[in-house]
C-alpha atoms as a PDB file:
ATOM      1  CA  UNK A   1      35.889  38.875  -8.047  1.00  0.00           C
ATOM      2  CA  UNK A   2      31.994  39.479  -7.563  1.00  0.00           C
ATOM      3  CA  UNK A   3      31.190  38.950 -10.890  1.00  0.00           C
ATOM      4  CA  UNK A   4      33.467  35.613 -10.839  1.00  0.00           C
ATOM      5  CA  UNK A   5      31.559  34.181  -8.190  1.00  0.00           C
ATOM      6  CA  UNK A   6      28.115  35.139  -9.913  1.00  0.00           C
ATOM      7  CA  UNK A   7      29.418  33.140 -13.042  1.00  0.00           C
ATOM      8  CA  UNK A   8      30.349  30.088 -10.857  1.00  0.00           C
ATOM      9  CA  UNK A   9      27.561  30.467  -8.936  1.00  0.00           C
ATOM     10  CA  UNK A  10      24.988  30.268 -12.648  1.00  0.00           C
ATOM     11  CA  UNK A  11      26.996  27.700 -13.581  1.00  0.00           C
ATOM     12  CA  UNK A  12      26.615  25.089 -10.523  1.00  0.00           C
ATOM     13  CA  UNK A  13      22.863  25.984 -10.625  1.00  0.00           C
ATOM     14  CA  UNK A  14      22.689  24.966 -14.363  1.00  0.00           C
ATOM     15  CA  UNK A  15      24.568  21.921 -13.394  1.00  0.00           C
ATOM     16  CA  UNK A  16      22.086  20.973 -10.546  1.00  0.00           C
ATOM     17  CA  UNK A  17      19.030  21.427 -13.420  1.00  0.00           C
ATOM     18  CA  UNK A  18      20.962  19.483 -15.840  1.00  0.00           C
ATOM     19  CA  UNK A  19      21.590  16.565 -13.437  1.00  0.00           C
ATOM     20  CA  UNK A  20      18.996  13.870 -15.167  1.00  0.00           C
ATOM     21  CA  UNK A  21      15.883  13.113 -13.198  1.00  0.00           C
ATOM     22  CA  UNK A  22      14.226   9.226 -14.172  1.00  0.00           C
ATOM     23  CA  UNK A  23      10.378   9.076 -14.910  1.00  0.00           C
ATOM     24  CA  UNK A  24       9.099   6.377 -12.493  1.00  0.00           C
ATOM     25  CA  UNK A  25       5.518   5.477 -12.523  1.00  0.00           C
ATOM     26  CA  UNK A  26       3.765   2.970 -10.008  1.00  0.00           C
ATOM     27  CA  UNK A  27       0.738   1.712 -10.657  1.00  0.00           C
ATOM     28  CA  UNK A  28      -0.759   2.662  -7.107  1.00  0.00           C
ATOM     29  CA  UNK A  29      -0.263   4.821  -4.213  1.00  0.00           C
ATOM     30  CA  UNK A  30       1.942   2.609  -1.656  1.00  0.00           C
ATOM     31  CA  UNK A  31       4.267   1.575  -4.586  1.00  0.00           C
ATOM     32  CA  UNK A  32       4.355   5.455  -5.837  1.00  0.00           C
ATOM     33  CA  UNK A  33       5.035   6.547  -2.131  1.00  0.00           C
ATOM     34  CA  UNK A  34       8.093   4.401  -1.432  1.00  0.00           C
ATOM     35  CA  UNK A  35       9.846   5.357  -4.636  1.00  0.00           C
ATOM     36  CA  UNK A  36       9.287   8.631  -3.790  1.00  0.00           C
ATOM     37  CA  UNK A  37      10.697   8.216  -0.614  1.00  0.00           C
ATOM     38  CA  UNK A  38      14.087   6.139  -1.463  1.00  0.00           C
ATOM     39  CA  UNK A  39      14.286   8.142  -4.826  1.00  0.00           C
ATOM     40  CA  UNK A  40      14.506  11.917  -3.437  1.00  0.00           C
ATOM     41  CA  UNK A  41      15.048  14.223  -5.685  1.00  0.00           C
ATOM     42  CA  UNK A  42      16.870  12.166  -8.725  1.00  0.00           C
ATOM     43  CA  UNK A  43      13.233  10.922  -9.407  1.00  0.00           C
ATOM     44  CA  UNK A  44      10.097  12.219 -11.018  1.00  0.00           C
ATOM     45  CA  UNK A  45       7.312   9.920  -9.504  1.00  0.00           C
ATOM     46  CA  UNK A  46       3.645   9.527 -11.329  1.00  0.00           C
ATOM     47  CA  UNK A  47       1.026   7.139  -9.337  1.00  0.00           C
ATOM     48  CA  UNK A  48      -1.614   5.848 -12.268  1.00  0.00           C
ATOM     49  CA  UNK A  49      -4.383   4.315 -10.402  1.00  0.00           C
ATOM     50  CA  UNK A  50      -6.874   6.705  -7.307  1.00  0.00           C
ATOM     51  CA  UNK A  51      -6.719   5.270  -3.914  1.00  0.00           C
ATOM     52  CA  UNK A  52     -10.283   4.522  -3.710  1.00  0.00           C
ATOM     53  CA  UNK A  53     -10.207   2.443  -6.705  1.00  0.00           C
ATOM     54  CA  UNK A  54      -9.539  -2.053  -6.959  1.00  0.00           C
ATOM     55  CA  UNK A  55      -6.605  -1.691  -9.528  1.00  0.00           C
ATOM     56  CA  UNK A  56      -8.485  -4.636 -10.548  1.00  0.00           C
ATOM     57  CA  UNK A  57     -10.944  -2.913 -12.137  1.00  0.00           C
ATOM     58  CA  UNK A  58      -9.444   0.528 -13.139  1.00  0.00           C
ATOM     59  CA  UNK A  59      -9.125   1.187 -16.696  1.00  0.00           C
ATOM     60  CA  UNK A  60      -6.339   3.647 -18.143  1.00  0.00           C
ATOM     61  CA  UNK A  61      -7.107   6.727 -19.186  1.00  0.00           C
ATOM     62  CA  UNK A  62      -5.206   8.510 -22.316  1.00  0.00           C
ATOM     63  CA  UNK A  63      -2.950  10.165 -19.970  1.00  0.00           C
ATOM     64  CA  UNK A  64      -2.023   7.291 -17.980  1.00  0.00           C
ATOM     65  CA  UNK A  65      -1.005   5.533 -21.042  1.00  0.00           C
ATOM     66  CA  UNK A  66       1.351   8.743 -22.185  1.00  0.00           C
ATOM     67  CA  UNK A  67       3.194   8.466 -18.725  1.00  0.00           C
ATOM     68  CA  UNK A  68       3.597   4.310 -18.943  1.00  0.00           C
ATOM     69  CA  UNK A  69       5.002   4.559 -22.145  1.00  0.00           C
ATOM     70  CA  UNK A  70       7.456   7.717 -20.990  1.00  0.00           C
ATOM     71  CA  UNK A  71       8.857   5.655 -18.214  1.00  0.00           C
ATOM     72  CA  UNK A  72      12.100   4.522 -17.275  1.00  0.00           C
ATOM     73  CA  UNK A  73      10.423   2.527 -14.802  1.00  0.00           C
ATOM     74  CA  UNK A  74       7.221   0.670 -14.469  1.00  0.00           C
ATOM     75  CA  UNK A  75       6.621  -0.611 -11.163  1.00  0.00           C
ATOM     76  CA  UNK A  76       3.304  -2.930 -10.404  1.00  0.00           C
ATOM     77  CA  UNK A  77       1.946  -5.468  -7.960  1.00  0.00           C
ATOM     78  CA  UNK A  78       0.334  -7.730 -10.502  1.00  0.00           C
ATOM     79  CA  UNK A  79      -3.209  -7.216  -9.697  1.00  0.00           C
ATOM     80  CA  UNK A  80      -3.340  -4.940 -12.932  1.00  0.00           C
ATOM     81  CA  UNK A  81      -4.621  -6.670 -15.601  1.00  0.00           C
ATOM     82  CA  UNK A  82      -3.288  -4.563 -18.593  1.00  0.00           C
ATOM     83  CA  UNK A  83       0.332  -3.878 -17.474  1.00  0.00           C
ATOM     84  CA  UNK A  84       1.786  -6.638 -19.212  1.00  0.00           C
ATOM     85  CA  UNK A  85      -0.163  -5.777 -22.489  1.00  0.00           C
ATOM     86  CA  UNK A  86       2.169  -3.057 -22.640  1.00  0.00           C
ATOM     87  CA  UNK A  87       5.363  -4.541 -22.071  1.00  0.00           C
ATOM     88  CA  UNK A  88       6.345  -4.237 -26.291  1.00  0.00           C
ATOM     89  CA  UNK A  89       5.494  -0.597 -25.723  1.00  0.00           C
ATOM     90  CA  UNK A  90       7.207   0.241 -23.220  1.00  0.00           C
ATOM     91  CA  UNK A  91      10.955   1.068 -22.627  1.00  0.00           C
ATOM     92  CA  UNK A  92      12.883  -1.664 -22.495  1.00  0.00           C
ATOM     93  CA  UNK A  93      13.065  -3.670 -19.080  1.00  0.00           C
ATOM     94  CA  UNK A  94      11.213  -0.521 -17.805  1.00  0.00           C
ATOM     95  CA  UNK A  95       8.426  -3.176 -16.617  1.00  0.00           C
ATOM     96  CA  UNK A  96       9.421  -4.854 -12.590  1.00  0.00           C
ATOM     97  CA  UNK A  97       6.834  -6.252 -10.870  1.00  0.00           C
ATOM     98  CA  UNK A  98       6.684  -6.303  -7.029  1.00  0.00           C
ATOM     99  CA  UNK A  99       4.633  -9.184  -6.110  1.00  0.00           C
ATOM    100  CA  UNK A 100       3.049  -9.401  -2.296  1.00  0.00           C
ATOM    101  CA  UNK A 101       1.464  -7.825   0.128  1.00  0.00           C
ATOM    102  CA  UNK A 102       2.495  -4.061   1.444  1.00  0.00           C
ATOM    103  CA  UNK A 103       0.183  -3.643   4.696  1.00  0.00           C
ATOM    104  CA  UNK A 104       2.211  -4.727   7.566  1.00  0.00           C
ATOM    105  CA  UNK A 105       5.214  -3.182   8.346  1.00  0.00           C
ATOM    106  CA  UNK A 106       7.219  -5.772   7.759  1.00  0.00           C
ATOM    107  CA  UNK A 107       5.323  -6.358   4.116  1.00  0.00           C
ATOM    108  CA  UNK A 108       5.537  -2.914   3.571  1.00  0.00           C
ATOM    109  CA  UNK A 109       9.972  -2.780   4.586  1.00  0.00           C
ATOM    110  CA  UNK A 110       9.914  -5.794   1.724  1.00  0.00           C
ATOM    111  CA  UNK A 111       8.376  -3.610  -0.771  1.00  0.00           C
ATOM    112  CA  UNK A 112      10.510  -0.843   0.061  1.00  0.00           C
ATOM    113  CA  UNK A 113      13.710  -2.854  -0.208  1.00  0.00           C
ATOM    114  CA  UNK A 114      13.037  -4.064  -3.551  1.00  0.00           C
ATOM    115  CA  UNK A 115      12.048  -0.751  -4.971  1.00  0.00           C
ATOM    116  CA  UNK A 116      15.293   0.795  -3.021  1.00  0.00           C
ATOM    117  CA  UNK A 117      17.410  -1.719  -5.434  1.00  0.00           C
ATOM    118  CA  UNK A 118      16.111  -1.357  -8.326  1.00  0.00           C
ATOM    119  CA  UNK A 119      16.546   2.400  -8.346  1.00  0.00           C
ATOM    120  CA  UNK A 120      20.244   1.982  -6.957  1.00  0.00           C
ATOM    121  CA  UNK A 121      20.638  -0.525 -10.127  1.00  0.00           C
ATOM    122  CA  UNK A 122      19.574   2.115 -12.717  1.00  0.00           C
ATOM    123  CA  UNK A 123      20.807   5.002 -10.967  1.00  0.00           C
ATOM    124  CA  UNK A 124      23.969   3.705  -9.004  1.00  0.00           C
ATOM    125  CA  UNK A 125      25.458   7.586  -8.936  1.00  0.00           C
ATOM    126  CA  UNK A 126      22.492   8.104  -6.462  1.00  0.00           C
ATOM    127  CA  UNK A 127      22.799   4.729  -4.413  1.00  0.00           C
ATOM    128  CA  UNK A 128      24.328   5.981  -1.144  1.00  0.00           C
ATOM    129  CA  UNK A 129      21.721   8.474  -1.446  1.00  0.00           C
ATOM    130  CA  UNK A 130      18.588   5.832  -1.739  1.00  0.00           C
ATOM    131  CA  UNK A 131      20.485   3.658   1.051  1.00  0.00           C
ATOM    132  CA  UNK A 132      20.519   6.376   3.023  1.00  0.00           C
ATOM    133  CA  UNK A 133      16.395   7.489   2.810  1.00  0.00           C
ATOM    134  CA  UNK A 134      15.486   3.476   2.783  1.00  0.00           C
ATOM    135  CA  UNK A 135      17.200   2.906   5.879  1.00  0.00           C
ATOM    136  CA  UNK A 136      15.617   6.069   7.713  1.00  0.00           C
ATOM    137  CA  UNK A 137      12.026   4.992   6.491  1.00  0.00           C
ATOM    138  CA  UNK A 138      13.187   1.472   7.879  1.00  0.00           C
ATOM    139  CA  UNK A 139      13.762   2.952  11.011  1.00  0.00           C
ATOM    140  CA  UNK A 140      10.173   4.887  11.006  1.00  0.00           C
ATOM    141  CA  UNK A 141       8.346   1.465   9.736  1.00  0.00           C
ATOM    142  CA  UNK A 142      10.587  -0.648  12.841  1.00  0.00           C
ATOM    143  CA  UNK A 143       8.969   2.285  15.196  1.00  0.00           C
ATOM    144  CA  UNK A 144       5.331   1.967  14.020  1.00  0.00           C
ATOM    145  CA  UNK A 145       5.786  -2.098  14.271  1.00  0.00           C
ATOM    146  CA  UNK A 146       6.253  -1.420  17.940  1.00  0.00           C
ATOM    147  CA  UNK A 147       4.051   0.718  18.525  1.00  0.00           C
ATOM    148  CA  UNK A 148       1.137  -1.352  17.154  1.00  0.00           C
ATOM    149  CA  UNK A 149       1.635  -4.243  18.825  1.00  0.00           C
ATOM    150  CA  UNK A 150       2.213  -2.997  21.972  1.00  0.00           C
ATOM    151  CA  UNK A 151      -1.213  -1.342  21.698  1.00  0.00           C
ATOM    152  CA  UNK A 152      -2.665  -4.645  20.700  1.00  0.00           C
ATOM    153  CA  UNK A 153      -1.538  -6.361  23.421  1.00  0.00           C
ATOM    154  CA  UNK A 154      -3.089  -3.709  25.533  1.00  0.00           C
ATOM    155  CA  UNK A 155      -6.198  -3.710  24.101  1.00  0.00           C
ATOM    156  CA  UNK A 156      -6.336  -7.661  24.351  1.00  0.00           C
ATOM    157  CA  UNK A 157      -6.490  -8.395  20.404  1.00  0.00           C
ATOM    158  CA  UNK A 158      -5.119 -12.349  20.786  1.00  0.00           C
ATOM    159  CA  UNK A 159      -7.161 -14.961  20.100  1.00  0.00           C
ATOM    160  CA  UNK A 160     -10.461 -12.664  18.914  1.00  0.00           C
ATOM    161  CA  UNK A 161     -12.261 -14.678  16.283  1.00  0.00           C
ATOM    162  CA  UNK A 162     -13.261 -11.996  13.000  1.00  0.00           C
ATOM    163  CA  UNK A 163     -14.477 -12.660   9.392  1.00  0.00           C
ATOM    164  CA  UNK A 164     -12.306 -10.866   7.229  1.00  0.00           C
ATOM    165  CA  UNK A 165     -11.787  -9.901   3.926  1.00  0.00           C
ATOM    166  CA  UNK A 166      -8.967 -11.792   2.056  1.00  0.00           C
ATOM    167  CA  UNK A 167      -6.683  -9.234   1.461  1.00  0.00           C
ATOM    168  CA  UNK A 168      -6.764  -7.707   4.761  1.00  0.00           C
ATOM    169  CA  UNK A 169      -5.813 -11.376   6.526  1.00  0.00           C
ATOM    170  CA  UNK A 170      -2.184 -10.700   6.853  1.00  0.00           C
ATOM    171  CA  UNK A 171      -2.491  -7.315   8.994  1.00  0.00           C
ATOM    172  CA  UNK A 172      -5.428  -8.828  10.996  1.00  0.00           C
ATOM    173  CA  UNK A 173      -3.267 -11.857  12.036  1.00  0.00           C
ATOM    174  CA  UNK A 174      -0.601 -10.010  12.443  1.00  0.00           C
ATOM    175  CA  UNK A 175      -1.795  -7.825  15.095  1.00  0.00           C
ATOM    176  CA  UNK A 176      -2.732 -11.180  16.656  1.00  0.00           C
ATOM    177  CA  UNK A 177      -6.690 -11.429  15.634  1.00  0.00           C
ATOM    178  CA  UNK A 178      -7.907 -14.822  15.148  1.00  0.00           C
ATOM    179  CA  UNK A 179      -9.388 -15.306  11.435  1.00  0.00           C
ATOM    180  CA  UNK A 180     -12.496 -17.480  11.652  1.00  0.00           C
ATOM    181  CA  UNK A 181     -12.955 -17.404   7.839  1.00  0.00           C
ATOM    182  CA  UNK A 182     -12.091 -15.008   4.884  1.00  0.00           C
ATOM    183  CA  UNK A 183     -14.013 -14.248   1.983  1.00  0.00           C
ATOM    184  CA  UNK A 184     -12.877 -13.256  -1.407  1.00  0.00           C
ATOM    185  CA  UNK A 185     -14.008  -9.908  -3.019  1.00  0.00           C
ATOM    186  CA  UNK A 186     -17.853  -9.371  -2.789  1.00  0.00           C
ATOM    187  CA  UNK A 187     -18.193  -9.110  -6.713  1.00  0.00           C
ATOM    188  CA  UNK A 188     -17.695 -13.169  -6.776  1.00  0.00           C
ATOM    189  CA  UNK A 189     -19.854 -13.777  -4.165  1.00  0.00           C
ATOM    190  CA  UNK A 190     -23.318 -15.135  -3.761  1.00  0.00           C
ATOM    191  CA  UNK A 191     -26.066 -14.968  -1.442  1.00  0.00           C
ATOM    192  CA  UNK A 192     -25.198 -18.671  -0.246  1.00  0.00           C
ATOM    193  CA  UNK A 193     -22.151 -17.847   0.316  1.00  0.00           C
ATOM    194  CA  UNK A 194     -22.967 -15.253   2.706  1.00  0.00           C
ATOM    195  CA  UNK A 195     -25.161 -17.461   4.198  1.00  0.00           C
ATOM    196  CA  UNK A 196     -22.377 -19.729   4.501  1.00  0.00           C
ATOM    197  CA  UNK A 197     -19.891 -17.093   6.235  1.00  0.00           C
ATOM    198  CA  UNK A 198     -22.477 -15.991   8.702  1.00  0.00           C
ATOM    199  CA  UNK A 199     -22.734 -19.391  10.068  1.00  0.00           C
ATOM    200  CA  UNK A 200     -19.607 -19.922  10.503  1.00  0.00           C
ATOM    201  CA  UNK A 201     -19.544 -16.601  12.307  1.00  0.00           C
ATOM    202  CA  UNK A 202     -22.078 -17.806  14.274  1.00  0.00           C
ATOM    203  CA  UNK A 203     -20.640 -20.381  15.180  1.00  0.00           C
ATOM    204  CA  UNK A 204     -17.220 -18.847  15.944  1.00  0.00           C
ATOM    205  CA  UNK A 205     -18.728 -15.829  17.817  1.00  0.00           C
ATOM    206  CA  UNK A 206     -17.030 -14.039  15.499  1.00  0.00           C
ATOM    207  CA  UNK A 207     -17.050 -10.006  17.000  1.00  0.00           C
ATOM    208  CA  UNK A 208     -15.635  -8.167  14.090  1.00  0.00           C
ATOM    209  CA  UNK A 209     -16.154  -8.297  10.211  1.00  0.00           C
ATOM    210  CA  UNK A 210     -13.101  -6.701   8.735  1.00  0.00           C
ATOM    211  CA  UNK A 211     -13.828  -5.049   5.301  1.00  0.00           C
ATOM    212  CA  UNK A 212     -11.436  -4.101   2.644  1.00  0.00           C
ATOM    213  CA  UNK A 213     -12.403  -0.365   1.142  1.00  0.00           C
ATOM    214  CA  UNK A 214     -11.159  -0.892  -2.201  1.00  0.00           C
ATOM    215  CA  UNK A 215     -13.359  -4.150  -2.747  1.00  0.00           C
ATOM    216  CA  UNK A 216     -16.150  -2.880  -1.873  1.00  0.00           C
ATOM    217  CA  UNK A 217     -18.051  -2.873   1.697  1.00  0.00           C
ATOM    218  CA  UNK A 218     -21.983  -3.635   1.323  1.00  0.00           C
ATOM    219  CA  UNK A 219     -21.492  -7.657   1.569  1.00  0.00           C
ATOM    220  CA  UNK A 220     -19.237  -7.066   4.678  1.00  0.00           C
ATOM    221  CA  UNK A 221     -21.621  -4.823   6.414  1.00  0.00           C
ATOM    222  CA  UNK A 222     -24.934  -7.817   5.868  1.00  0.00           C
ATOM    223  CA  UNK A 223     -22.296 -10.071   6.568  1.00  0.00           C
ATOM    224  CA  UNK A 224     -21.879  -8.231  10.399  1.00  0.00           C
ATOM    225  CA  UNK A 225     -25.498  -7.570  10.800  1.00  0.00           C
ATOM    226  CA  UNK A 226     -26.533 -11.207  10.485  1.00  0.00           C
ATOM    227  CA  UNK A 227     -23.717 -12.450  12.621  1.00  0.00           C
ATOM    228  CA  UNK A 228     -23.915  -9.782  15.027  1.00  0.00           C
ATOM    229  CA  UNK A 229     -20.229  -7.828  14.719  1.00  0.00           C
ATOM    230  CA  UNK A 230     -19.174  -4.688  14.576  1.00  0.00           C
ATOM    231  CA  UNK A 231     -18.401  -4.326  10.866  1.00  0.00           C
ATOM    232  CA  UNK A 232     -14.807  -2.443  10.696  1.00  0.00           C
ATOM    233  CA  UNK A 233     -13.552  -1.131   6.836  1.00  0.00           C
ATOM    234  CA  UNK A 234      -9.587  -1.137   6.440  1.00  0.00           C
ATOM    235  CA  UNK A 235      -8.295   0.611   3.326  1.00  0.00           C
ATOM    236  CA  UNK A 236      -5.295  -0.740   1.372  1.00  0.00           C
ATOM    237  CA  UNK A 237      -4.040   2.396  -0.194  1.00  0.00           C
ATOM    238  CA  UNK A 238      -3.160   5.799   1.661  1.00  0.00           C
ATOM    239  CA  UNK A 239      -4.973   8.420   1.020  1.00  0.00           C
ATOM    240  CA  UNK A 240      -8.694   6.662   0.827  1.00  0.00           C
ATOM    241  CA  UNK A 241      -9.961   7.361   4.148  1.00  0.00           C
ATOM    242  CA  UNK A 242      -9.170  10.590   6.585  1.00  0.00           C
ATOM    243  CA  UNK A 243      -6.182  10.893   8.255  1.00  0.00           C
ATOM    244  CA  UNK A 244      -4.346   8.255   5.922  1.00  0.00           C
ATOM    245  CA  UNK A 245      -2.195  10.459   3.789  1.00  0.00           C
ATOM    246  CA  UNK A 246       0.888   8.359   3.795  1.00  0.00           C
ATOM    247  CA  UNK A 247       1.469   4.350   4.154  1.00  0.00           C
ATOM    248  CA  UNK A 248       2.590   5.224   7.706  1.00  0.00           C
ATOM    249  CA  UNK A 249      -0.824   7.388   8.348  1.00  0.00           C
ATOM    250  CA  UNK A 250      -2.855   4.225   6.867  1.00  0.00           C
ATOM    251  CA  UNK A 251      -1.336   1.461   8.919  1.00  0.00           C
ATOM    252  CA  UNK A 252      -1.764   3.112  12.227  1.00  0.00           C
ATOM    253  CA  UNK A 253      -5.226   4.030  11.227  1.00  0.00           C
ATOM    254  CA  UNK A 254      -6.055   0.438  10.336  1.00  0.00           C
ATOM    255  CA  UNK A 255      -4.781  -0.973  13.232  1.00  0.00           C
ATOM    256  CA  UNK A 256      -7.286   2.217  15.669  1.00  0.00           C
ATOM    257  CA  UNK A 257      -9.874   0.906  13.645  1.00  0.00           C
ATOM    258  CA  UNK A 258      -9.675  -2.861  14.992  1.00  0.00           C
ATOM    259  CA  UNK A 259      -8.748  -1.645  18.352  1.00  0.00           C
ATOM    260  CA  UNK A 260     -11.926   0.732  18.382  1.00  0.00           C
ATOM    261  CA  UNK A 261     -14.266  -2.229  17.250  1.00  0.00           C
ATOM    262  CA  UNK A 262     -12.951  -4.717  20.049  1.00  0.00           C
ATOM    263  CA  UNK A 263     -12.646  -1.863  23.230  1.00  0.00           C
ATOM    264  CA  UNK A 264     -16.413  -1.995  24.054  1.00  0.00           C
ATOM    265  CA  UNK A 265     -16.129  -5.455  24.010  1.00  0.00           C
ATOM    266  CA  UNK A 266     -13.692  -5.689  26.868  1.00  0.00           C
END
């Protein structure tokens, strides 16, 4: 009987190793985290592009290029310029692209909904599974949404006029900032346009230039220093900046950031 139940036992754990794991890669951290998260263990997940890089600007190495190809799923934002030069070489209809933002909570619950179905579509054996894990990260990203903006309406965030970095806007408003002006990424920038953003700083009493990491952060900080602000850098990709080692982690950290620039105002 002992040696019955050893052979049973082999056998179910050569079943469990058997059981066929998909090869998802996302071209960034946030997209890489939630399809870890909704894909558990019936996923093998491989993030292409370093947190503290603009996927704008990040060229593929060798090894990049092996994994893309490998895939059974692709997933990207858009902002990559040479994912869709590889759609012929790719697996087919291994390429879905998840436009929009991801650095709110309720951007980031869109995001995770969309990568949720399309792993229940290819894998449907797992879908009660991925359900399951989306609807428990749901319930940690419904938390943090309530937390945040309870803490901005303590610390008095409505109506604050800032300068702030275009792809930061929708968090800033969001936890109820006032946007003065944006500004696009520094790289397409001149010196009259900073001149032109400072006076309309100025003019706004502007307290707070928000800066995006990723894009770069020596425009934003002249930008502050000639209108007088605190000069705050946000990151859009966990894992960038200390204590932001999960989307979670880099949203709350974001949002301490803002609060911290405005306190010593109050």
């Amino acid at each position: 009987m002992k040696r019955l139940l050893l052979f049973v036992a082999f056998l179910l754990v050569l079943g469990i190793q058997a059981l066929p794991q998909h090869l998802v890669v996302a071209t960034h951290a946030v997209l890489g985290e939630l399809a870890a998260v909704v894909g558990g263990e019936a996923v093998i997940v491989s993030t292409i592009i370093p947190s503290g890089f603009c996927p704008g600007h990040y060229d593929l190495s060798p090894g990049n290029l092996a994994s893309l190809l490998e895939a059974d799923l692709v997933i990207y934002s858009g902002i990559e310029p040479w994912v869709e030069q590889l759609g012929e070489h790719t697996q087919a209809n291994a390429l879905a692209q998840l436009p929009g933002p991801w650095n709110s909570p309720s951007a980031a619950a869109a995001q995770l909904n969309a990568i949720a179905e399309l792993l229940s579509d290819r894998m449907p054996e797992h879908a009660e599974a991925i359900q399951s894990r989306r609807d428990a990260y749901l319930d940690s990203l419904t938390a943090l949404e309530s937390e945040l903006l309870s803490r901005a309406e303590e610390v008095g965030t409505a109506g604050i006029p800032v300068l702030c970095m275009q792809w930061q806007s929708g968090f800033v408003s969001w936890l109820g900032f006032e946007i003065a002006a944006s500004f696009a990424p520094p790289s397409t920038l001149s010196l009259r346009d900073l001149i032109a953003l400072a006076n309309q700083g100025v003019e706004a009493s502007a307290q707070v230039v928000i800066d995006n990491l990723q894009s770069g952060i020596e425009f934003g900080a002249k930008l502050a220093r000639e209108v007088g602000a605190v000069h705050a850098v946000l990151t859009n990709f966990p894992g960038a900046l200390p204590q932001t080692a999960s989307l979670l982690d880099m949203l709350r950290r974001n949002a301490e950031a803002l609060f911290s620039a405005i306190e010593p105002i109050g």
